[in-house]
N, C-alpha and C. Protein backbone atom coordinates (compact mmCIF):
# COMPACT_ATOMS: atom_id res chain seq x y z
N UNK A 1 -6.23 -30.97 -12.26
CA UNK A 1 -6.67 -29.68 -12.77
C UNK A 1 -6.83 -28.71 -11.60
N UNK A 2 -6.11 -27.73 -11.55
CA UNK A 2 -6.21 -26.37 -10.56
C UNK A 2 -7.76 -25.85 -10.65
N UNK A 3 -8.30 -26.08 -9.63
CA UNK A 3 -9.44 -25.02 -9.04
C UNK A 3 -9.07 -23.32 -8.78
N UNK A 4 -9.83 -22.34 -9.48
CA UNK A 4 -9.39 -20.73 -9.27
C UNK A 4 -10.78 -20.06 -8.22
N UNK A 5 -10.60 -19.97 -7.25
CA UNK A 5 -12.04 -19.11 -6.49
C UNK A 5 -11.55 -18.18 -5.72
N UNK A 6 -12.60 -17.26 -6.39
CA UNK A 6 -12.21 -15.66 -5.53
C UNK A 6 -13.72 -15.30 -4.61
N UNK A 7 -12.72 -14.60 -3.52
CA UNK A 7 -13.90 -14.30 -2.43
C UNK A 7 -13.88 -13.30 -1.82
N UNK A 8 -15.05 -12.32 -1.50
CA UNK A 8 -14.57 -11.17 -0.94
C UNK A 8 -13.88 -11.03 0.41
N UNK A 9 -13.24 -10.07 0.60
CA UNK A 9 -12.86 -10.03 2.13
C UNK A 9 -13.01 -8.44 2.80
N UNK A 10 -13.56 -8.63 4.09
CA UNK A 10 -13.24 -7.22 4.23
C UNK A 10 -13.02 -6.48 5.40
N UNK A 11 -12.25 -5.10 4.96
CA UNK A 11 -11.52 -4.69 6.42
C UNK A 11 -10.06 -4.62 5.86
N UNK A 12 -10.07 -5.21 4.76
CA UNK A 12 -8.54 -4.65 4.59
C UNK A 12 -8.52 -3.53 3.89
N UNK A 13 -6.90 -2.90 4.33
CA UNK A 13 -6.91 -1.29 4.08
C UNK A 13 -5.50 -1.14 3.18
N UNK A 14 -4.39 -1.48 3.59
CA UNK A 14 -3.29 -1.77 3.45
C UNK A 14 -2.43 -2.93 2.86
N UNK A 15 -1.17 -2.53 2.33
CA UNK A 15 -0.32 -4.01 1.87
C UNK A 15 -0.10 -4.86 3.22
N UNK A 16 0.02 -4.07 4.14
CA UNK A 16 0.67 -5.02 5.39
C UNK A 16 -0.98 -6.03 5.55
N UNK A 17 -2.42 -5.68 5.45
CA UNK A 17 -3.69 -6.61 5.33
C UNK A 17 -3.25 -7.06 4.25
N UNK A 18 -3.17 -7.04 2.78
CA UNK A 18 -2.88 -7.99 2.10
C UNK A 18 -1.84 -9.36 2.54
N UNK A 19 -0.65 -8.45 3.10
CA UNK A 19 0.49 -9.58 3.57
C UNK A 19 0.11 -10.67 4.44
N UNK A 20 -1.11 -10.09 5.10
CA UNK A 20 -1.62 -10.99 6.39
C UNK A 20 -2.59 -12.18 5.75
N UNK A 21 -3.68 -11.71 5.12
CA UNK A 21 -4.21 -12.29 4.64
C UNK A 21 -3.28 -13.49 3.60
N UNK A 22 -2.46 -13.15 2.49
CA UNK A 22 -2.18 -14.11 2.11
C UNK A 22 -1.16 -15.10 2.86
N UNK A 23 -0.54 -14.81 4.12
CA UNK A 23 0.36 -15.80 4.64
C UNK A 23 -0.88 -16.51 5.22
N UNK A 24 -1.71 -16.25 6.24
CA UNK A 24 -2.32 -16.92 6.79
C UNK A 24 -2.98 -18.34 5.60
N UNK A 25 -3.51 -17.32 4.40
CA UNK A 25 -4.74 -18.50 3.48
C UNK A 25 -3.55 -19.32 2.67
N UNK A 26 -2.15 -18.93 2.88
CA UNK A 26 -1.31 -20.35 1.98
C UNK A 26 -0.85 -21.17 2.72
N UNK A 27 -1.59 -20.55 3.90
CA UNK A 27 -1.26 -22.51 4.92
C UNK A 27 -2.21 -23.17 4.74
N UNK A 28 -3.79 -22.65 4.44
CA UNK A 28 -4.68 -24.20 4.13
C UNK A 28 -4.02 -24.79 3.59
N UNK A 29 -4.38 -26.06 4.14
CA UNK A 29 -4.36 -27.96 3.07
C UNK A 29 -4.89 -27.40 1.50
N UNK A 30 -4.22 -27.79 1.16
CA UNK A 30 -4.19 -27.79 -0.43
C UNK A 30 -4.17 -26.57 -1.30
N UNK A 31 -3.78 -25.02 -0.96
CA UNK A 31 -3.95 -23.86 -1.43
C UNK A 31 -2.80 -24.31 -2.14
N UNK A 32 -2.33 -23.40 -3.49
CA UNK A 32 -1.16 -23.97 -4.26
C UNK A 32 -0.96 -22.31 -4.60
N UNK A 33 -2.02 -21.67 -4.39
CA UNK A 33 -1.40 -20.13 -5.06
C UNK A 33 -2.73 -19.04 -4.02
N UNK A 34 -2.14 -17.53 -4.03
CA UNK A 34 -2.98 -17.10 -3.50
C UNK A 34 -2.46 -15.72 -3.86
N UNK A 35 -3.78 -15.14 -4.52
CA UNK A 35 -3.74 -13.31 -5.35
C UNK A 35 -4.23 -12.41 -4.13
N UNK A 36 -3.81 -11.29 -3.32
CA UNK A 36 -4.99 -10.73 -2.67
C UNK A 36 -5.03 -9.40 -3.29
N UNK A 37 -6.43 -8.87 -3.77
CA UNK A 37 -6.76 -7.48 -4.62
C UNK A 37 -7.52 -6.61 -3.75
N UNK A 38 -6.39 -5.95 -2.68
CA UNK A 38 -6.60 -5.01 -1.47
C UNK A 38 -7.77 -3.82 -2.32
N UNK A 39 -7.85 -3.44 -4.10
CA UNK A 39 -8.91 -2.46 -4.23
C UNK A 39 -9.76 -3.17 -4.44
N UNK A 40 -9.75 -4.70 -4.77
CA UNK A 40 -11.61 -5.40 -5.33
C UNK A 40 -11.68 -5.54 -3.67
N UNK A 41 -10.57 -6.22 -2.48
CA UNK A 41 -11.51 -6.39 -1.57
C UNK A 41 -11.57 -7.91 -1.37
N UNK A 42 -10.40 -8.36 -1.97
CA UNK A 42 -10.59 -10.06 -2.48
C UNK A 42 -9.55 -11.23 -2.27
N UNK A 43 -9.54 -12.13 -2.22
CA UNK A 43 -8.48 -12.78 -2.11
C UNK A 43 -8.83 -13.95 -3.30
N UNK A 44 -7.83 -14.52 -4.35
CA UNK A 44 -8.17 -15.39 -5.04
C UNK A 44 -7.35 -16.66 -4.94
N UNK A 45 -8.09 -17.62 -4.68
CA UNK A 45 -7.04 -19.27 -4.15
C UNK A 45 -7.04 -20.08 -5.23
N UNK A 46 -6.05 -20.43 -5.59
CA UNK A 46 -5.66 -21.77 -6.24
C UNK A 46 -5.39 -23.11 -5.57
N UNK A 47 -5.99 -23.81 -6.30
CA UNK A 47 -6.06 -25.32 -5.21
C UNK A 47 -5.71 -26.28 -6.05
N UNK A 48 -5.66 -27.46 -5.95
CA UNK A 48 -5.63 -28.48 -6.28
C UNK A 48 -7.11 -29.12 -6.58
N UNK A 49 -8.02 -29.09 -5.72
CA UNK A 49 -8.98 -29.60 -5.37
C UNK A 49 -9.94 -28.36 -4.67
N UNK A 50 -11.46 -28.25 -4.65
CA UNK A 50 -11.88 -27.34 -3.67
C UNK A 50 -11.56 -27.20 -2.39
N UNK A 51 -10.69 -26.14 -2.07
CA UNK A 51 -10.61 -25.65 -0.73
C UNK A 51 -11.75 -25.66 0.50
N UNK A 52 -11.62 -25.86 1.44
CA UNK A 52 -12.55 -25.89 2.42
C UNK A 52 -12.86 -25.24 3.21
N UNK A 53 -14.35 -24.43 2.64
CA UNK A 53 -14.28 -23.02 2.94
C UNK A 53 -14.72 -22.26 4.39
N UNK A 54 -14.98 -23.47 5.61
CA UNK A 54 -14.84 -23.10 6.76
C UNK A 54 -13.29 -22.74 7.58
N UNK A 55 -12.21 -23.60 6.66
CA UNK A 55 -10.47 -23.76 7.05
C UNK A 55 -10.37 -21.97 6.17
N UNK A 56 -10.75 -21.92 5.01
CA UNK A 56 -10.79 -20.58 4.65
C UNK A 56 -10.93 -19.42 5.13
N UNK A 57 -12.28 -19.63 5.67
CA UNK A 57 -13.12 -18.77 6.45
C UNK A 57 -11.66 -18.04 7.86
N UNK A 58 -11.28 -19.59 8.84
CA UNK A 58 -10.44 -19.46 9.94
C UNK A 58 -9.36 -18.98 9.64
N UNK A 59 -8.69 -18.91 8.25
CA UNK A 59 -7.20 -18.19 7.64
C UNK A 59 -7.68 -16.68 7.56
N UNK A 60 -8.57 -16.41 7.10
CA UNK A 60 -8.65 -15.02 6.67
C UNK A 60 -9.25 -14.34 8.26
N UNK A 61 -10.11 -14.87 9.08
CA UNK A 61 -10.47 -14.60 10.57
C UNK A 61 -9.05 -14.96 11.75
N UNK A 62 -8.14 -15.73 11.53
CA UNK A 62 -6.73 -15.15 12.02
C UNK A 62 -5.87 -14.32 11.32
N UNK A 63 -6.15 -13.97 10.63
CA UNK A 63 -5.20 -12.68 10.01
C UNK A 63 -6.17 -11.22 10.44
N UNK A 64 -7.57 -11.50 10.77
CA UNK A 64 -7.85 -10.28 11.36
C UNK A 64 -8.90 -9.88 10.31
N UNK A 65 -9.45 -10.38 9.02
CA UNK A 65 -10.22 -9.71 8.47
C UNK A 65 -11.69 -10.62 8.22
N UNK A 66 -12.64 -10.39 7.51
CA UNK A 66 -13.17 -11.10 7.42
C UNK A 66 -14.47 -11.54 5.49
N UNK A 67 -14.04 -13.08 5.96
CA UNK A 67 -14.47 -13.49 4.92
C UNK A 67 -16.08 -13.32 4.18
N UNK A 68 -16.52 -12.60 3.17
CA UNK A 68 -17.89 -12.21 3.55
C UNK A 68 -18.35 -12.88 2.34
């Protein structure tokens, strides 16, 4: 059964921050899908299993924004 969790992020302004954000968060271990909603401010992950939200935390903090 797919896990759906959305989280805010912030600092993004642009599609090119969306683009960043989601390449970086579909390399975690086990992400299977990933929405980012540059006006909520959000990124939403699909998993397999709960994602691990310090590996989370480090995807969205190398792409430059941050997970709040």
């Amino acid at each position: 059964m797919a896990v759906t969790q959305t989280y805010p992020v912030t600092g993004m302004t642009c599609q090119h921050c969306v683009n960043a954000v989601e390449s970086e968060v579909s390399g975690v271990a086990g992400v299977t899908g990933v929405d980012v909603d540059l006006a909520a401010g959000a990124v939403t992950v699909t998993s397999e299993a709960p994602v691990d939200l310090e590996a989370l935390r480090a995807a969205v903090d190398e792409a430059g924004y941050v997970l709040a």
